[in-house]
C-alpha atoms as a PDB file:
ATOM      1  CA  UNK A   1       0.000   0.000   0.000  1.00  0.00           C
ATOM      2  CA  UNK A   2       1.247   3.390  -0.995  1.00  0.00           C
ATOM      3  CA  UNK A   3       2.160   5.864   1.808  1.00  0.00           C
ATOM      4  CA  UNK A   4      -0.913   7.886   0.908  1.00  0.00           C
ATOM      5  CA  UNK A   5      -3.500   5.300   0.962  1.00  0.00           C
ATOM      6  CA  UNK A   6      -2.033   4.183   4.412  1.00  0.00           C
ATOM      7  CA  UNK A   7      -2.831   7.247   5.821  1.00  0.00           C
ATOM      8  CA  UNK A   8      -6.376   7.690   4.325  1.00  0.00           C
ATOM      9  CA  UNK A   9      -7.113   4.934   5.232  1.00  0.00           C
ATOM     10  CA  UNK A  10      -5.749   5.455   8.748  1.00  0.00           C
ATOM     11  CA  UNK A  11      -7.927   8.893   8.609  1.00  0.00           C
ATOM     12  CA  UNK A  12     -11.084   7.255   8.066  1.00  0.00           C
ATOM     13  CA  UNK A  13     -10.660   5.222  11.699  1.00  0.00           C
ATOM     14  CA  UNK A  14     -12.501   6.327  14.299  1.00  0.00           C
ATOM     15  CA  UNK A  15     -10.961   9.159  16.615  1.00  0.00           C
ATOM     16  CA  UNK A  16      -9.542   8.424  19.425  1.00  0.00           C
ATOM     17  CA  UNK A  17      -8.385   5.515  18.581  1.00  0.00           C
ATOM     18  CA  UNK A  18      -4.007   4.459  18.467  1.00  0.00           C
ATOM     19  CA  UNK A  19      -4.477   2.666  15.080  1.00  0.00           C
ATOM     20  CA  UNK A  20      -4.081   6.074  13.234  1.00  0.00           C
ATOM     21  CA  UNK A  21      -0.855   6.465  15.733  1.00  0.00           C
ATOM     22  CA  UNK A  22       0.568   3.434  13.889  1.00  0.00           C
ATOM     23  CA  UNK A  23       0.010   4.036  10.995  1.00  0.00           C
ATOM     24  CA  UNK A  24       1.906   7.395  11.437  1.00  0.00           C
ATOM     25  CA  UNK A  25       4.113   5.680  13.098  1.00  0.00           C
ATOM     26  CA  UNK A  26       4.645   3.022  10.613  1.00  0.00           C
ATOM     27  CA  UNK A  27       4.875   5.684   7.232  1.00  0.00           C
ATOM     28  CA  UNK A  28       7.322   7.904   9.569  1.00  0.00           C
ATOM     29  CA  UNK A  29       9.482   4.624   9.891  1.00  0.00           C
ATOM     30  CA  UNK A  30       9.498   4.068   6.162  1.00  0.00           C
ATOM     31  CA  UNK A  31       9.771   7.306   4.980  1.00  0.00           C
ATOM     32  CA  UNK A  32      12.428   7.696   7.341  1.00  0.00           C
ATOM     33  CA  UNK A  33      14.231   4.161   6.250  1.00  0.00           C
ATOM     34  CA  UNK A  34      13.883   5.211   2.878  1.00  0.00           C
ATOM     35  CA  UNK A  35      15.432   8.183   2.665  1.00  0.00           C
ATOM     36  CA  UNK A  36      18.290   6.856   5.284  1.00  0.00           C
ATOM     37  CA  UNK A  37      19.013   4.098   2.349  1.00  0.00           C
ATOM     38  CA  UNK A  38      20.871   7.018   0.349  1.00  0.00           C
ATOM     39  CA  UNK A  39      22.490   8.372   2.627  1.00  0.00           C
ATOM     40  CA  UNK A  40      26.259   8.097   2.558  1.00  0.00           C
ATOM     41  CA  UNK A  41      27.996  10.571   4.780  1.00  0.00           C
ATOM     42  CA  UNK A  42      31.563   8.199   3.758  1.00  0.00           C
ATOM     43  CA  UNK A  43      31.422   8.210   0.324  1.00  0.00           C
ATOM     44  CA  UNK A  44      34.815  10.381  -1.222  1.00  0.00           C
ATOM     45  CA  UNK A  45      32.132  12.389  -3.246  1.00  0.00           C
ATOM     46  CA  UNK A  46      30.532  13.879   0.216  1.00  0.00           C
ATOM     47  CA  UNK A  47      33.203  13.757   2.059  1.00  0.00           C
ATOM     48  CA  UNK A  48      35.051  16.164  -1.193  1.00  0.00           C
ATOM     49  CA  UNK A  49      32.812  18.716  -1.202  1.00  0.00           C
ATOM     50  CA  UNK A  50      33.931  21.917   0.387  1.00  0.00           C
ATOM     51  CA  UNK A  51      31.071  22.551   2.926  1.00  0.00           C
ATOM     52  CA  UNK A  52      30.801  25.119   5.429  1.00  0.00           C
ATOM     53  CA  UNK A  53      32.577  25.377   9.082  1.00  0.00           C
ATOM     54  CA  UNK A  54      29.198  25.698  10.520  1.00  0.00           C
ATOM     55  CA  UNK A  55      27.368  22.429   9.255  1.00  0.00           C
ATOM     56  CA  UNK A  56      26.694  19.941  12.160  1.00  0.00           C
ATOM     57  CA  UNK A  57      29.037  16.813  12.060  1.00  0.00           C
ATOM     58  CA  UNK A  58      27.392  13.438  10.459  1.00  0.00           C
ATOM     59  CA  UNK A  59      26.382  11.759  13.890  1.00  0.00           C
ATOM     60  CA  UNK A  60      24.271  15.477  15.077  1.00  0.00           C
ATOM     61  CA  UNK A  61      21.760  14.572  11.899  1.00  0.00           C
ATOM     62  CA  UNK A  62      20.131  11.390  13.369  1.00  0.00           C
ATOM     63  CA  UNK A  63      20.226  12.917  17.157  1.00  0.00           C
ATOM     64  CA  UNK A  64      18.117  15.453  15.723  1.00  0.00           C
ATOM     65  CA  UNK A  65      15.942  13.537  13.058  1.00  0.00           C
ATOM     66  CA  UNK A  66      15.316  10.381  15.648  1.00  0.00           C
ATOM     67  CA  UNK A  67      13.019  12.801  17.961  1.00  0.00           C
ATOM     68  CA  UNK A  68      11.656  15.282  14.750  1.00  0.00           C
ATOM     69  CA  UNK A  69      10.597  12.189  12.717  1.00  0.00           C
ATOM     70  CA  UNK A  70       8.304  10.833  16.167  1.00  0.00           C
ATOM     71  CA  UNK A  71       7.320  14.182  16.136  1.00  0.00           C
ATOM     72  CA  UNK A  72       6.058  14.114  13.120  1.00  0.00           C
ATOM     73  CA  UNK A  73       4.712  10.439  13.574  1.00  0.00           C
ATOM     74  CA  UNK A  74       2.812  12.021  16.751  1.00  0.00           C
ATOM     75  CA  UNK A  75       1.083  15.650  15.031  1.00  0.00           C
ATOM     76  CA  UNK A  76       0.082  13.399  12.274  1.00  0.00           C
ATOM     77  CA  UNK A  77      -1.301  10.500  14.193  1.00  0.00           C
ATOM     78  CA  UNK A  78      -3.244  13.550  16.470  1.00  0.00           C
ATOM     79  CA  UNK A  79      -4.349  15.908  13.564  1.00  0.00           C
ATOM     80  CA  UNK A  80      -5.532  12.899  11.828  1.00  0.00           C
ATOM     81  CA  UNK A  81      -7.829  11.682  14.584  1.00  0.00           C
ATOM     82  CA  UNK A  82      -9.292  15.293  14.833  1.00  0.00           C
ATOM     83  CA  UNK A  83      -9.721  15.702  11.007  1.00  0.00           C
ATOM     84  CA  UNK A  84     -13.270  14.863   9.901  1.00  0.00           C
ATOM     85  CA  UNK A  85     -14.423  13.717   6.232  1.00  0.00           C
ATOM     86  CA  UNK A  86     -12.499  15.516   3.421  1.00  0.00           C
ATOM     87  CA  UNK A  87     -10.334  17.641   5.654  1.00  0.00           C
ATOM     88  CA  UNK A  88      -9.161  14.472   6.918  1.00  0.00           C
ATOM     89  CA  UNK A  89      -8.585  13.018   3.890  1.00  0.00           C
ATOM     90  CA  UNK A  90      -6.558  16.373   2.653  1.00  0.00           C
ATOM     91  CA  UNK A  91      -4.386  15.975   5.605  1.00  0.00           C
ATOM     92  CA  UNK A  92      -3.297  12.665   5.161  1.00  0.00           C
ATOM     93  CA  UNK A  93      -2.726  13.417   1.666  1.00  0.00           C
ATOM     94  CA  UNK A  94      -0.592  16.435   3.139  1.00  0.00           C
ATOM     95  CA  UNK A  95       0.718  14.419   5.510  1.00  0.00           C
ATOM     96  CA  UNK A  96       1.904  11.669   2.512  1.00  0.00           C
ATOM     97  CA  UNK A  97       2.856  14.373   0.257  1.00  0.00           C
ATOM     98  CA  UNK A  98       5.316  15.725   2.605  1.00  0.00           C
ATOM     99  CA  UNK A  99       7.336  12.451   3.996  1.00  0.00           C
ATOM    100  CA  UNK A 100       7.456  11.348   0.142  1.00  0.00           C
ATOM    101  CA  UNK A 101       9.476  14.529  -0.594  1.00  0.00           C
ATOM    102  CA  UNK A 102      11.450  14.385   2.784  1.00  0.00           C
ATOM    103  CA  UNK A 103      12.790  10.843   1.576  1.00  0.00           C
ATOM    104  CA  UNK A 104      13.694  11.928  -1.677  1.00  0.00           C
ATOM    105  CA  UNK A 105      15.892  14.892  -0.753  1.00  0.00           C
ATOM    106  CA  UNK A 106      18.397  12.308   0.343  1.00  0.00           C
ATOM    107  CA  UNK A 107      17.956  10.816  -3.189  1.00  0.00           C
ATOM    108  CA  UNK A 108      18.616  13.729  -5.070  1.00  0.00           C
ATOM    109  CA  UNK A 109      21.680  14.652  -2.870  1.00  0.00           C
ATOM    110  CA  UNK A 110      23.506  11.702  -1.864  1.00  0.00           C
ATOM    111  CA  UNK A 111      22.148   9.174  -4.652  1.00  0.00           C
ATOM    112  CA  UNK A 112      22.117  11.482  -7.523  1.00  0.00           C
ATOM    113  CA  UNK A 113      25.122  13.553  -6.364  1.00  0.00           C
ATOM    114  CA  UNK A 114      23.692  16.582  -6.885  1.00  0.00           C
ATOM    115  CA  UNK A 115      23.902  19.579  -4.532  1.00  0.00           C
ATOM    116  CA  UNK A 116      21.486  21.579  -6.956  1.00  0.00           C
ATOM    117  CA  UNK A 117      19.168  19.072  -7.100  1.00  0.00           C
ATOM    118  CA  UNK A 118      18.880  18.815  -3.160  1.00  0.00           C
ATOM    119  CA  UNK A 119      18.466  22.486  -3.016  1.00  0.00           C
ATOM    120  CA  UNK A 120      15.697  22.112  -5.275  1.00  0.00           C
ATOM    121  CA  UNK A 121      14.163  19.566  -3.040  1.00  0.00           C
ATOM    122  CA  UNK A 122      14.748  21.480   0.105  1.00  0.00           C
ATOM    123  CA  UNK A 123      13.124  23.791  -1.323  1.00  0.00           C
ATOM    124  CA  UNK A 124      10.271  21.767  -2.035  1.00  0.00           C
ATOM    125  CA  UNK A 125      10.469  20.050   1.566  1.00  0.00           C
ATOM    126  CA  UNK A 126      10.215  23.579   2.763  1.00  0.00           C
ATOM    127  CA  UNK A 127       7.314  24.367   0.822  1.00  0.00           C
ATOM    128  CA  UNK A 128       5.297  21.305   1.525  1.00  0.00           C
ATOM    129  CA  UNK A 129       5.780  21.308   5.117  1.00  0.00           C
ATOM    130  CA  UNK A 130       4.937  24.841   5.074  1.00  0.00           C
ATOM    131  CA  UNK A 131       1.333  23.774   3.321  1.00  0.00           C
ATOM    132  CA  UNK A 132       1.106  20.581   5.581  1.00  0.00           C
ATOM    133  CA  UNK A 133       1.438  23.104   9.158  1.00  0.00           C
ATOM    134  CA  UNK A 134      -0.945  25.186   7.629  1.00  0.00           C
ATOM    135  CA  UNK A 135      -3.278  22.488   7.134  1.00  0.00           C
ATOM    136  CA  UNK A 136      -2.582  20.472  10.514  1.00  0.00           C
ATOM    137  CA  UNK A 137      -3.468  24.578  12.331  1.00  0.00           C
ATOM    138  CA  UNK A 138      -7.148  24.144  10.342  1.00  0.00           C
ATOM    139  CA  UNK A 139      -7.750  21.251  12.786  1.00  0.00           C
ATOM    140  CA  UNK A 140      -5.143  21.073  15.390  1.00  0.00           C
ATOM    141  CA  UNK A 141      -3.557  23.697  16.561  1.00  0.00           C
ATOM    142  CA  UNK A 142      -1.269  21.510  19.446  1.00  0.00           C
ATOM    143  CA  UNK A 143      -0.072  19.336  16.192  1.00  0.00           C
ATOM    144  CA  UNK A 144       0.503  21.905  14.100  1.00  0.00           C
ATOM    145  CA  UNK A 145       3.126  23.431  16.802  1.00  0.00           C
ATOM    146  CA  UNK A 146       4.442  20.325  17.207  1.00  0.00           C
ATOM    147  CA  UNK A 147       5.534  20.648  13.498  1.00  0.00           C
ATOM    148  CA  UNK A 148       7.422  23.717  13.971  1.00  0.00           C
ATOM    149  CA  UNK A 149      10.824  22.406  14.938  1.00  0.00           C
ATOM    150  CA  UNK A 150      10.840  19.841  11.651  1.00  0.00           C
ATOM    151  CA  UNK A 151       9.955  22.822   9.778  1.00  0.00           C
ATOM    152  CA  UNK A 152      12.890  24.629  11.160  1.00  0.00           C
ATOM    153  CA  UNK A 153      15.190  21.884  11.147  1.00  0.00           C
ATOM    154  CA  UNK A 154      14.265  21.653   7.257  1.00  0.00           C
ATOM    155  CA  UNK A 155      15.022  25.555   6.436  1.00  0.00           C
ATOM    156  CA  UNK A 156      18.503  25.247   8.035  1.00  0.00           C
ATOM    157  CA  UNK A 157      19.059  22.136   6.012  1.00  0.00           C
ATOM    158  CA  UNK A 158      17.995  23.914   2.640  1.00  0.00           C
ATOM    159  CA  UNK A 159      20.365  27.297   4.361  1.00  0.00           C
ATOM    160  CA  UNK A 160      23.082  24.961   4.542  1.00  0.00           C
ATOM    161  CA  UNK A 161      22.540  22.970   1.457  1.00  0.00           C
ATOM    162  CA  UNK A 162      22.460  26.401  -0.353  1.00  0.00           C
ATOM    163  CA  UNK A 163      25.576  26.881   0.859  1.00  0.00           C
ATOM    164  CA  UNK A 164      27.319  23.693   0.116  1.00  0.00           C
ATOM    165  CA  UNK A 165      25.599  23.999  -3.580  1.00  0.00           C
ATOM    166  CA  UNK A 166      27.668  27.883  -3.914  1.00  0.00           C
ATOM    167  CA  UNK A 167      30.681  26.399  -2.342  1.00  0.00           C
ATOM    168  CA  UNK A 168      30.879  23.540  -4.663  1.00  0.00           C
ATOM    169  CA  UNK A 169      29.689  25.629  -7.977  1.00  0.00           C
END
């Protein structure tokens, strides 16, 4: 089942319930696995590229992605169980929308080996989780805070991915 139909159909149970928690929970996990399976922070291409004195060393990013992706898991587990008909089911297409686009940045960056073409998709990460908070506030105010720090998280990481993409022109 695609990440998208997980969550609509995890929208349509009834509130209240901890299904719709795991099946956050469990898209998180894969979105999050996904993504990790491009990630090479050892490969000579990544480890060549003139990046800036400032960026966090390679063990900081899953200290801070470990608690921001069960964030994540948590708002959209919450928002989805206060989401009724169609709002619900836009949410959980939000919610889908964004996690597809989080695992792909890795893709284009570390996969691809393209520094432009993870700026684009920070870019895009940036936008969608701006659209996704937006959404979650409709409904849930509580989740949509809770979304704040993954948001931020993801505008320094398109800052310093800018920065890596000038550097490496």
């Amino acid at each position: 089942m695609r990440p998208v139909n997980a969550l609509r159909t995890a929208s349509s149970s009834t509130p209240g319930t901890y299904g719709t928690y795991a099946v956050t929970a469990t898209i998180v996990t894969a979105a999050a696995m996904l993504g990790a399976k491009a990630v090479d922070t050892e490969s000579s291409w990544y480890r060549e590229l003139n990046k800036p004195q400032w960026q966090p060393p390679p063990w900081s990013f899953a200290a801070v992605w470990t608690p921001l992706y069960a964030s994540i898991a948590w708002a959209g587990g919450h928002a989805l169980q206060t989401a009724q008909g169609p709002t619900r089911r836009r949410l959980a297409a939000s919610l889908g929308a964004n996690l597809a686009v989080n695992s792909a940045w890795t893709w284009l960056f570390f996969a691809r080996h393209s520094v432009r073409a993870g700026v684009a998709g920070t870019v895009l990460l940036d936008l969608s989780n701006a659209e996704l908070i937006r959404r979650t506030a409709r409904t849930d105010p509580i989740a949509a805070a809770a979304l704040l720090p993954y948001a931020a998280w993801c505008a320094f990481a398109t800052v310093l991915n800018t920065a890596i993409a000038r550097r490496n022109a």
